[in-house]
Protein backbone atom coordinates (compact mmCIF):
# COMPACT_ATOMS: atom_id res chain seq x y z
CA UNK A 1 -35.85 -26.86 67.99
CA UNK A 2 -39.54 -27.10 68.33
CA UNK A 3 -41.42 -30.24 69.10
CA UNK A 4 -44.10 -31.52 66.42
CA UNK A 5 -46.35 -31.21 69.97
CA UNK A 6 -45.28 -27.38 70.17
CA UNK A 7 -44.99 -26.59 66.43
CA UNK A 8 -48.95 -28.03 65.93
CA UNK A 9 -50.16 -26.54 69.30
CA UNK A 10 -49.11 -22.87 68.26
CA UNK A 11 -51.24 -23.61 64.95
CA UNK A 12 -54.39 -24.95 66.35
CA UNK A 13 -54.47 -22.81 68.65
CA UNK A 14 -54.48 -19.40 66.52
CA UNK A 15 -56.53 -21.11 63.37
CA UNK A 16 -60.38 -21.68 63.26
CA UNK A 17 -60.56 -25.90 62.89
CA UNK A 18 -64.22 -26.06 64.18
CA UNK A 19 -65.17 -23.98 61.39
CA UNK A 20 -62.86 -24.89 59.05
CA UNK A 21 -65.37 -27.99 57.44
CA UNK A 22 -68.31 -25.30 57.13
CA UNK A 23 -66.89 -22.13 56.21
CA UNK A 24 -65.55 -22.86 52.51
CA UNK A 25 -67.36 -24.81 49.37
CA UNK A 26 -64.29 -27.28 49.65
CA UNK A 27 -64.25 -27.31 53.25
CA UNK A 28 -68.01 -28.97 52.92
CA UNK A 29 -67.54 -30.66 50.12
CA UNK A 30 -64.95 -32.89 52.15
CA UNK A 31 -67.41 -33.02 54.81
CA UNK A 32 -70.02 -34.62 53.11
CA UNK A 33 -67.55 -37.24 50.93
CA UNK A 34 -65.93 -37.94 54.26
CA UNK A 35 -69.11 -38.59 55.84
CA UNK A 36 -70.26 -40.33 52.29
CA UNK A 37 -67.49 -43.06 52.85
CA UNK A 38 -67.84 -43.54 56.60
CA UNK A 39 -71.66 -44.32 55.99
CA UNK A 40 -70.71 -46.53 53.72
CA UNK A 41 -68.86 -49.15 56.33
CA UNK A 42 -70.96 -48.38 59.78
CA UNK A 43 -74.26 -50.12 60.92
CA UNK A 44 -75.98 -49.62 63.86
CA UNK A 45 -74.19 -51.36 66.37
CA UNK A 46 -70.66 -50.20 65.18
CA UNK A 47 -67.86 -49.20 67.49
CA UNK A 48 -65.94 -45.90 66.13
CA UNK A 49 -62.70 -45.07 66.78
CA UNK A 50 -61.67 -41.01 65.45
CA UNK A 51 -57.63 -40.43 66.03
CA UNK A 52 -56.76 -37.01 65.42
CA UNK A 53 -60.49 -36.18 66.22
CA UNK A 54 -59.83 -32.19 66.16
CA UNK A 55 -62.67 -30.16 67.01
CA UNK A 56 -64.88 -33.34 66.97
CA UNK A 57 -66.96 -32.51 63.62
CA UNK A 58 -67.01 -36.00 62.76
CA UNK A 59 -67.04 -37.80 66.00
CA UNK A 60 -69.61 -35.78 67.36
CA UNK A 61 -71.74 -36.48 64.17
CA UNK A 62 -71.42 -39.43 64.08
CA UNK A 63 -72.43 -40.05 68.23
CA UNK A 64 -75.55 -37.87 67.60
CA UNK A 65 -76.22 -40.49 65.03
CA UNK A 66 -76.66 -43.19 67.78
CA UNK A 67 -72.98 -44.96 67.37
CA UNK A 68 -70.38 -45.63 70.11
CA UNK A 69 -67.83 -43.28 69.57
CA UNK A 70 -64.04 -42.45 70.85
CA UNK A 71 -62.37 -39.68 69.85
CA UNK A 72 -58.73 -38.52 70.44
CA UNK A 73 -56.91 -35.74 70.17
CA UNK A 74 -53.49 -34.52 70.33
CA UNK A 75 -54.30 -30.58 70.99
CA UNK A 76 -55.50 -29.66 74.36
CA UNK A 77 -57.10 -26.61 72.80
CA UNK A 78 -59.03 -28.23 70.14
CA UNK A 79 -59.43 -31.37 72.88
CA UNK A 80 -61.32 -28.95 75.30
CA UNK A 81 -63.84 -27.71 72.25
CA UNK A 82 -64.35 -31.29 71.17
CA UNK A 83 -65.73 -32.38 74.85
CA UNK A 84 -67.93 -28.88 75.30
CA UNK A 85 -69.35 -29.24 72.20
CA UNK A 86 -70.64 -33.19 73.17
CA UNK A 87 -70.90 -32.79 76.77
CA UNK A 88 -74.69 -33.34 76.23
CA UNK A 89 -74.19 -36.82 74.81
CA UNK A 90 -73.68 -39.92 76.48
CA UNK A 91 -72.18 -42.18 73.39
CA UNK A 92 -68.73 -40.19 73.27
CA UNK A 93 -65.97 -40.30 74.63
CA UNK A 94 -63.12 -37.72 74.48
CA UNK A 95 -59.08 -38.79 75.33
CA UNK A 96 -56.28 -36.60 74.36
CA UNK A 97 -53.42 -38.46 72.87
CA UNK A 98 -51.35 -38.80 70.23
CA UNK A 99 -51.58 -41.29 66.67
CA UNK A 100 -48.12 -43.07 67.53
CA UNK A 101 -49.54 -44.57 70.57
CA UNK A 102 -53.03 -46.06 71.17
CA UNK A 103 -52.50 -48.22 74.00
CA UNK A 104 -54.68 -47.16 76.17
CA UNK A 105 -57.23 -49.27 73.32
CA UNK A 106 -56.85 -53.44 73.39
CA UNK A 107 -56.12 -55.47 70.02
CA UNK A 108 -59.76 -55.42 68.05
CA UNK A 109 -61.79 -52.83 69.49
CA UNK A 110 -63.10 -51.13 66.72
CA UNK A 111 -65.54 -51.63 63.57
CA UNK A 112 -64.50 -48.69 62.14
CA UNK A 113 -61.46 -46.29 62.51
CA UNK A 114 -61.07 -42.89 61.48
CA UNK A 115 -57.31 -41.36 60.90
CA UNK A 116 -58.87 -37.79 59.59
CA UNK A 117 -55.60 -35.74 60.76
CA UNK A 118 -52.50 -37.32 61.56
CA UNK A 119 -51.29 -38.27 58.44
CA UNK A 120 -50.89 -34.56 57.82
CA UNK A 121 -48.43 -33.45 60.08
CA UNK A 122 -46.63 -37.10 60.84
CA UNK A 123 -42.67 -36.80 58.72
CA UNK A 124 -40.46 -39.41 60.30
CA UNK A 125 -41.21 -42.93 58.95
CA UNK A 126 -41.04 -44.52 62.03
CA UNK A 127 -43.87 -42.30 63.32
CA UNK A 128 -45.67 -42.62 60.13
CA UNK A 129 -45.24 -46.63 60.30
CA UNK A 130 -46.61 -46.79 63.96
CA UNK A 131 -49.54 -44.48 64.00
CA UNK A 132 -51.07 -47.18 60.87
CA UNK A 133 -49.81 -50.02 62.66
CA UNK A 134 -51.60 -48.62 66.28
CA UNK A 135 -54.46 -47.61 63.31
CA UNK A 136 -54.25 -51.38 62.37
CA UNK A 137 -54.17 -53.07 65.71
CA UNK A 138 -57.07 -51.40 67.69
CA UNK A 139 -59.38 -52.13 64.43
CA UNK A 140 -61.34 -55.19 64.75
CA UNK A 141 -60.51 -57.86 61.70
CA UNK A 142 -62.65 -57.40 58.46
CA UNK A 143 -62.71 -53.56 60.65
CA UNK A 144 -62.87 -50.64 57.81
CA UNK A 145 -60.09 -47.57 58.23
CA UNK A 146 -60.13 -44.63 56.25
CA UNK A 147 -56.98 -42.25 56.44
CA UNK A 148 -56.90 -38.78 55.74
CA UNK A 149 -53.67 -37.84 53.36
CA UNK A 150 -52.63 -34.57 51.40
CA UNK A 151 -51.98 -34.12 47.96
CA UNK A 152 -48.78 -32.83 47.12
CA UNK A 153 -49.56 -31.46 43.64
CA UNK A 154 -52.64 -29.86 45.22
CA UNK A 155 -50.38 -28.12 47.58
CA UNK A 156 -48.13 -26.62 45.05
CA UNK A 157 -51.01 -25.93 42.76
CA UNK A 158 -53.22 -24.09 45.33
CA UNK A 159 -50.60 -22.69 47.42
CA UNK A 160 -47.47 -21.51 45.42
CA UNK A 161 -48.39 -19.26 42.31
CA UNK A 162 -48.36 -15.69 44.25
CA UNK A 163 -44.88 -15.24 43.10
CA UNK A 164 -43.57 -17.77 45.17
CA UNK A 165 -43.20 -21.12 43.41
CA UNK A 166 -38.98 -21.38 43.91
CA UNK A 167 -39.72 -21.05 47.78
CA UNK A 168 -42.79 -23.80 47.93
CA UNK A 169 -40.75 -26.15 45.54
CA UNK A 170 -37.43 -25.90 47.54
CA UNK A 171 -39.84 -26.52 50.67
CA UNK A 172 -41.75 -29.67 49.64
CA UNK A 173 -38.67 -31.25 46.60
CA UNK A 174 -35.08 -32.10 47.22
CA UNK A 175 -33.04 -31.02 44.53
CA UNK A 176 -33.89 -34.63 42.24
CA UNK A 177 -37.70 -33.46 42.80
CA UNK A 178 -38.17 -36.22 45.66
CA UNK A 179 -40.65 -35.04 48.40
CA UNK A 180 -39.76 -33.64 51.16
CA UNK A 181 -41.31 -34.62 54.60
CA UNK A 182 -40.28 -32.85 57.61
CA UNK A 183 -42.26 -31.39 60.65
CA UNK A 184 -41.64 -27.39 60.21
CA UNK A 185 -43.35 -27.84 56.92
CA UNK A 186 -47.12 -28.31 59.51
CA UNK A 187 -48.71 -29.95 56.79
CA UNK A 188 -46.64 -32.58 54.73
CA UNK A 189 -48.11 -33.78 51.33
CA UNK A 190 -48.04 -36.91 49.20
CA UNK A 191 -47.62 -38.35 45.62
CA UNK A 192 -50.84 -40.80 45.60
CA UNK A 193 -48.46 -43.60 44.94
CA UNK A 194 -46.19 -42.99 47.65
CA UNK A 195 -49.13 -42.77 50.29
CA UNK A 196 -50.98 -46.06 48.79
CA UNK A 197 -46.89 -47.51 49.01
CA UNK A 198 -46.94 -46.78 52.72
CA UNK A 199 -49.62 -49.82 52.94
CA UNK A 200 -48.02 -52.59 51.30
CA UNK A 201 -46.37 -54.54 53.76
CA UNK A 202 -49.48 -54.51 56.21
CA UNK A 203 -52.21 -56.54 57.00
CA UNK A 204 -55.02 -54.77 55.07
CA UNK A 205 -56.74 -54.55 52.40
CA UNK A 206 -57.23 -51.75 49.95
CA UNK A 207 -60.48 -51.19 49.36
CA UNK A 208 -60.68 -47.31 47.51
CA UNK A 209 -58.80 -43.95 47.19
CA UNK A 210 -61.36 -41.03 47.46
CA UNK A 211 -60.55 -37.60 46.74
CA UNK A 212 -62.57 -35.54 49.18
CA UNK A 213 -62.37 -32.08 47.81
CA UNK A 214 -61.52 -32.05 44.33
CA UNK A 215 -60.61 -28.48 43.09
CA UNK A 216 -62.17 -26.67 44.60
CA UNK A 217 -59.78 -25.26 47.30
CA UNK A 218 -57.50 -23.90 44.68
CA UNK A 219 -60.94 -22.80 42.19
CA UNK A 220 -62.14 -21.17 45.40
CA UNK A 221 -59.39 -18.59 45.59
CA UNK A 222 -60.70 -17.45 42.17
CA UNK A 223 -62.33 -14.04 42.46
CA UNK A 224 -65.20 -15.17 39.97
CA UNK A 225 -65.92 -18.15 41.76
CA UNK A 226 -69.79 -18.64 42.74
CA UNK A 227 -71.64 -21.46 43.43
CA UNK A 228 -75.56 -21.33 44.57
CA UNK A 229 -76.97 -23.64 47.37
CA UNK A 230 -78.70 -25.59 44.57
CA UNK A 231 -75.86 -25.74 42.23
CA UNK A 232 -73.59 -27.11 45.28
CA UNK A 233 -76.09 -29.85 45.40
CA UNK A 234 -76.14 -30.86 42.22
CA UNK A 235 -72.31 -30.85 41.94
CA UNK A 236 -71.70 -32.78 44.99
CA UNK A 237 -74.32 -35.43 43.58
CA UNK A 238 -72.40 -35.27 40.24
CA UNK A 239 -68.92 -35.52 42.41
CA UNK A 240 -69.19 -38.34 44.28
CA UNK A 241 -70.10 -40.69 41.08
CA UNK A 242 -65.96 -39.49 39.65
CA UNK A 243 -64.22 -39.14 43.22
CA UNK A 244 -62.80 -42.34 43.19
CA UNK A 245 -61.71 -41.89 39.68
CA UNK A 246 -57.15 -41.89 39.34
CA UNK A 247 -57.95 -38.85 37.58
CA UNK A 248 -59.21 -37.05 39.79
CA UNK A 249 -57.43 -37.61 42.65
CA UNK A 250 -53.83 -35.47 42.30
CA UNK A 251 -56.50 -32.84 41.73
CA UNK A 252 -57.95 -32.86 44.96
CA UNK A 253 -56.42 -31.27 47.85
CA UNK A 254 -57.67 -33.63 50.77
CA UNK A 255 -57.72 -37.94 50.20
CA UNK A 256 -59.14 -40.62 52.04
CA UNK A 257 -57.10 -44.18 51.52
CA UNK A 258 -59.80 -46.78 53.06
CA UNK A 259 -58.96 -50.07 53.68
CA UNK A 260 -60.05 -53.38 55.42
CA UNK A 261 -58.41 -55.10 58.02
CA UNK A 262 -57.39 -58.47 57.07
């Protein structure tokens, strides 16, 4: 059987992640909440730490922004774009490496850390359980961390009505309509509850669930679908006043769970 290493590899490396945040209406509508929340918890002075960095869209941001970033990455291929594309900057720096294990970091490094990616393709709990605990421990107390999760219902919704709902549901449910988590799925999603659950027994507070992207990656398969530059704007202002509404947030493809160190 394939490694989660192998199994992610072959995907990264035949997809188009640095464009993926640019390319689509929900794509950059993510961006910009992401970025939204992050700016929300950084000053100056702050130290940030990106795990699952991918092509480096928001560490190297946020390093031509003036803050000291690391970023790490688990795919060589996306690894080797990250460090072209900031070879120019001095405030970054690029390790590849893998959410489970942040040692080469000491205790209370970090103001802020990013978990943008992992969450996504992590299945056993003991994997799951380490990469927030390694999330947890290289964060600075009263540190911010925001982690990147998946809707489930988003996945069904956006992903599974071309005729092919009994194969998506007997992918992602058991039989008693539990979710499934297991690494040839690639990308595992979550019940909101059951991601927020995954928290409760650690040393953090929970600050805000965002939803990142709303509908719009199942609206934007829509063959009618048009949005102008100046509309965008307008609806991005109007989102980010409801994404933090329980509402909203099983709508949304992409989630950010943000928390404080305690």
């Amino acid at each position: 059987m394939s490694t989660r290493n192998e199994i992610l590899s072959e995907y990264y490396d035949n997809s188009k992640e640095d464009s993926r945040l640019i390319r689509s209406r929900h794509g950059q509508l993510e961006y910009r909440v992401t970025m939204d929340q992050i700016h929300r918890f950084v000053n100056g002075d702050a130290k940030i730490l990106e795990v699952g960095a991918g092509t480096g869209r928001y560490s190297i941001a946020l390093a031509k922004e003036g803050f000291d970033v690391s970023a790490v990455e688990l795919i060589p291929s996306n690894l080797n774009i990250l460090k072209e594309n900031s070879k120019d900057l001095n405030n970054i720096k690029a390790y590849e490496g893998d959410a489970i294990d942040l040692s080469r970091f000491d205790d209370d490094t970090f103001d802020v850390t990013l978990v943008l990616g992992p969450m996504y393709h992590l299945y056993d709990a003991d994997e799951i359980n380490m990469a927030i605990d390694e999330a947890i421990r290289v964060t600075k107390k009263e540190g911010v961390i925001l982690f990147a999760f998946i809707s489930i219902y988003a996945t069904m919704f956006s992903n599974y009505f071309k005729n092919n709902w009994t194969a998506g549901q007997e992918e992602n449910y058991d039989e008693d309509y539990h979710i499934r988590h297991f690494k040839e799925q690639l990308f595992t999603g979550y019940d909101i509850d059951e991601f927020e659950g995954l928290f409760q027994n650690k040393t953090v507070e929970w600050i805000t669930t965002v939803a990142t992207d709303g509908m719009l990656e199942a609206l934007e398969k829509r063959s009618d679908f048009m949005i102008s530059d100046e509309d965008f704007e307008k609806f991005f202002n109007w989102y980010l006043t409801y994404a933090q509404r329980r509402e909203i947030l099983a709508a949304a493809s992409h989630l950010l769970y943000v928390c404080r160190k305690m």
